[in-house]
Protein backbone atom coordinates (compact mmCIF):
# COMPACT_ATOMS: atom_id res chain seq x y z
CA UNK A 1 -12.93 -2.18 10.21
CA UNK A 2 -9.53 -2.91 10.61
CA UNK A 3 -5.78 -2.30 8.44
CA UNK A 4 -2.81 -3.92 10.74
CA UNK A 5 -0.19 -2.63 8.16
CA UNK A 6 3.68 -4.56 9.39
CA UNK A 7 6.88 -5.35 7.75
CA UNK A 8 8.59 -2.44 7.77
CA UNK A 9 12.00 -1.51 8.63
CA UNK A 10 15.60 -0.29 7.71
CA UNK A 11 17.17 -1.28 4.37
CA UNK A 12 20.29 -0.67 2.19
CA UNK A 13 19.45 1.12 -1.44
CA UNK A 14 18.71 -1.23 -3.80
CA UNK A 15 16.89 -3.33 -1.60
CA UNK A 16 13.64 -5.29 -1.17
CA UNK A 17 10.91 -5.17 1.98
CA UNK A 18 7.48 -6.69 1.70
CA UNK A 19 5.08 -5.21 3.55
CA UNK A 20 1.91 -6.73 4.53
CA UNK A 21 -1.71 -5.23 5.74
CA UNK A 22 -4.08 -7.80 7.26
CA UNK A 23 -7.60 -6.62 7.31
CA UNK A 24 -10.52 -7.31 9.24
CA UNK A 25 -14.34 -6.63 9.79
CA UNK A 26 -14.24 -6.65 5.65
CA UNK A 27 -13.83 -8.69 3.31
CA UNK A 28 -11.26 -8.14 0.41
CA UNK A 29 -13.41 -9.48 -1.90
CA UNK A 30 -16.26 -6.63 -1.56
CA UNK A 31 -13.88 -3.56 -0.76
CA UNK A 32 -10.91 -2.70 -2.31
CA UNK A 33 -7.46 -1.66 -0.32
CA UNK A 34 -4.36 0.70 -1.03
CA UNK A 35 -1.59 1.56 -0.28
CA UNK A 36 -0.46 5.30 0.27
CA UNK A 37 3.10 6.86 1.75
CA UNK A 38 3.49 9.56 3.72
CA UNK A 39 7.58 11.10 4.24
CA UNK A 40 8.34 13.48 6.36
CA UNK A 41 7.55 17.41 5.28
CA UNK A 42 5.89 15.58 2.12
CA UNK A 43 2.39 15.30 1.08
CA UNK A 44 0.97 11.62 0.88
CA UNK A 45 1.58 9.78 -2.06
CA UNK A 46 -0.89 7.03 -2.97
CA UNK A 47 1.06 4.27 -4.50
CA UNK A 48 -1.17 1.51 -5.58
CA UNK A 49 -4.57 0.00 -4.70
CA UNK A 50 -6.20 -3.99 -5.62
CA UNK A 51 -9.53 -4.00 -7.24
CA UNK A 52 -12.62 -6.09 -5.17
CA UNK A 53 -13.61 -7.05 -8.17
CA UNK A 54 -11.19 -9.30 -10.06
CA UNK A 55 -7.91 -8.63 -7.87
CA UNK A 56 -6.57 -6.21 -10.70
CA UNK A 57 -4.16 -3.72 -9.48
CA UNK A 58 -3.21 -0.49 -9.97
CA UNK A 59 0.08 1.80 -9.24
CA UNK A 60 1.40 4.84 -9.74
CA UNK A 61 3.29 5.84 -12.30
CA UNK A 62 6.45 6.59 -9.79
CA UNK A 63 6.80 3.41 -8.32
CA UNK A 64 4.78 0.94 -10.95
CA UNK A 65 8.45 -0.40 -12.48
CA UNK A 66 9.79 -1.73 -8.34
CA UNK A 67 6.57 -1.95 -6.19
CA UNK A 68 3.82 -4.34 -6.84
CA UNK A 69 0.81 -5.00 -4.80
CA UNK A 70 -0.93 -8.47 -4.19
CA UNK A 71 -3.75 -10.24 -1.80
CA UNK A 72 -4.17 -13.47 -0.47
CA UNK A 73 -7.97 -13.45 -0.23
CA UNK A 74 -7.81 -16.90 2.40
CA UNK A 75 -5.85 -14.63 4.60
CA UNK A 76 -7.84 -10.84 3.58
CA UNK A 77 -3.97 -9.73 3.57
CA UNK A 78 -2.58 -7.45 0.62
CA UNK A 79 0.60 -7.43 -0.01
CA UNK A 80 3.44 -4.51 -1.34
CA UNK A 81 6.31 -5.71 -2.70
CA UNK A 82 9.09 -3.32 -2.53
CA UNK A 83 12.33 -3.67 -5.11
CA UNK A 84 14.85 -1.57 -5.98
CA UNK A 85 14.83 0.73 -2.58
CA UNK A 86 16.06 4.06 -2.90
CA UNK A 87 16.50 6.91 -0.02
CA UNK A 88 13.65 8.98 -1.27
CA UNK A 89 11.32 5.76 -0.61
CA UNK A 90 11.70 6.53 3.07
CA UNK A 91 8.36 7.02 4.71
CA UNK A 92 5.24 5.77 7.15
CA UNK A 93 3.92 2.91 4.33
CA UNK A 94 -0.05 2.91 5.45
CA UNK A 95 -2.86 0.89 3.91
CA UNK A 96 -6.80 1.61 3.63
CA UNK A 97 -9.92 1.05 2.52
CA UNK A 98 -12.71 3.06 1.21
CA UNK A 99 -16.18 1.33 0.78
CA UNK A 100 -17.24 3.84 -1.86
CA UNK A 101 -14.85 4.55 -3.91
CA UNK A 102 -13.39 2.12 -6.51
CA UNK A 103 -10.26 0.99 -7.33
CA UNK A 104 -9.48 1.65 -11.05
CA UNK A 105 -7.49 2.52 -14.12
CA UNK A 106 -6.55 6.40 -12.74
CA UNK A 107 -7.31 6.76 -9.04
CA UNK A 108 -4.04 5.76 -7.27
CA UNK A 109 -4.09 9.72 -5.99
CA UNK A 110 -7.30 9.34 -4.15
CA UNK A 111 -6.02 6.01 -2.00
CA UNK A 112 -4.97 8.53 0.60
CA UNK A 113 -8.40 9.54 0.59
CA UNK A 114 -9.60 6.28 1.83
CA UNK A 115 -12.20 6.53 4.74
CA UNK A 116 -10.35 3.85 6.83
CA UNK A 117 -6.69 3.54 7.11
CA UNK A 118 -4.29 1.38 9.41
CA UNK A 119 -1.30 2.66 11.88
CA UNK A 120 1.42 2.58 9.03
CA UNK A 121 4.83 0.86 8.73
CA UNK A 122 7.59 2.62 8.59
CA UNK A 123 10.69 2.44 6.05
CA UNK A 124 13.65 3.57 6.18
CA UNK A 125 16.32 3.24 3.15
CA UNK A 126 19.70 3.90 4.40
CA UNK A 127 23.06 2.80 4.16
């Protein structure tokens, strides 16, 4: 198993990044995958996760209104689109995997529990 999380990197406030997390030795159609935040000092911070099942997502309450997540199951990539950048979004960006526990309505805070997790991106919001 395999989470190659890129696409990070240094933007203004009010900006946009996509990240992306190609994944291997899965399938995205069987497992689900998340995406959690770690900043310096700070506890992670799952932010939102894709269902196997039907592709449905689910985000946190604190970032649901800028970032949205997506797949592209011909590629097994997911996706996080990042809006709206602020300072306090600065962090290592990391996606993972768990192949127990769903993704669903109310578990973005266990995404940084995931059993398998990539190297991380990081992003940096400065002017």
């Amino acid at each position: 198993v395999q989470l190659q999380a890129s696409g990070g990197g240094l933007v203004q406030p009010g900006g946009s990044l996509r990240l992306s997390c190609r994944a291997s030795g899965f399938s995205l159609r069987h497992f689900p995958v998340g995406w959690f935040r770690q900043a310096p000092g700070k506890e992670p911070e799952g932010l939102s996760c894709i269902s196997s099942r039907d592709g449905r997502t689910y985000s946190a309450e604190s970032v649901k209104a800028r970032f949205t997540a997506s797949r592209d199951i011909t590629k097994n990539t997911v996706y996080l689109q990042m809006n709206s950048l602020k300072p306090e979004d600065t962090a290592v960006y990391y996606c993972a995997t768990d192949f127990e526990t769903p993704c669903e309505i109310g578990t973005t805070d266990r995404i940084q529990q995931y059993d398998y997790r990539g190297q991380g991106t990081q992003v940096t919001v400065s002017s």
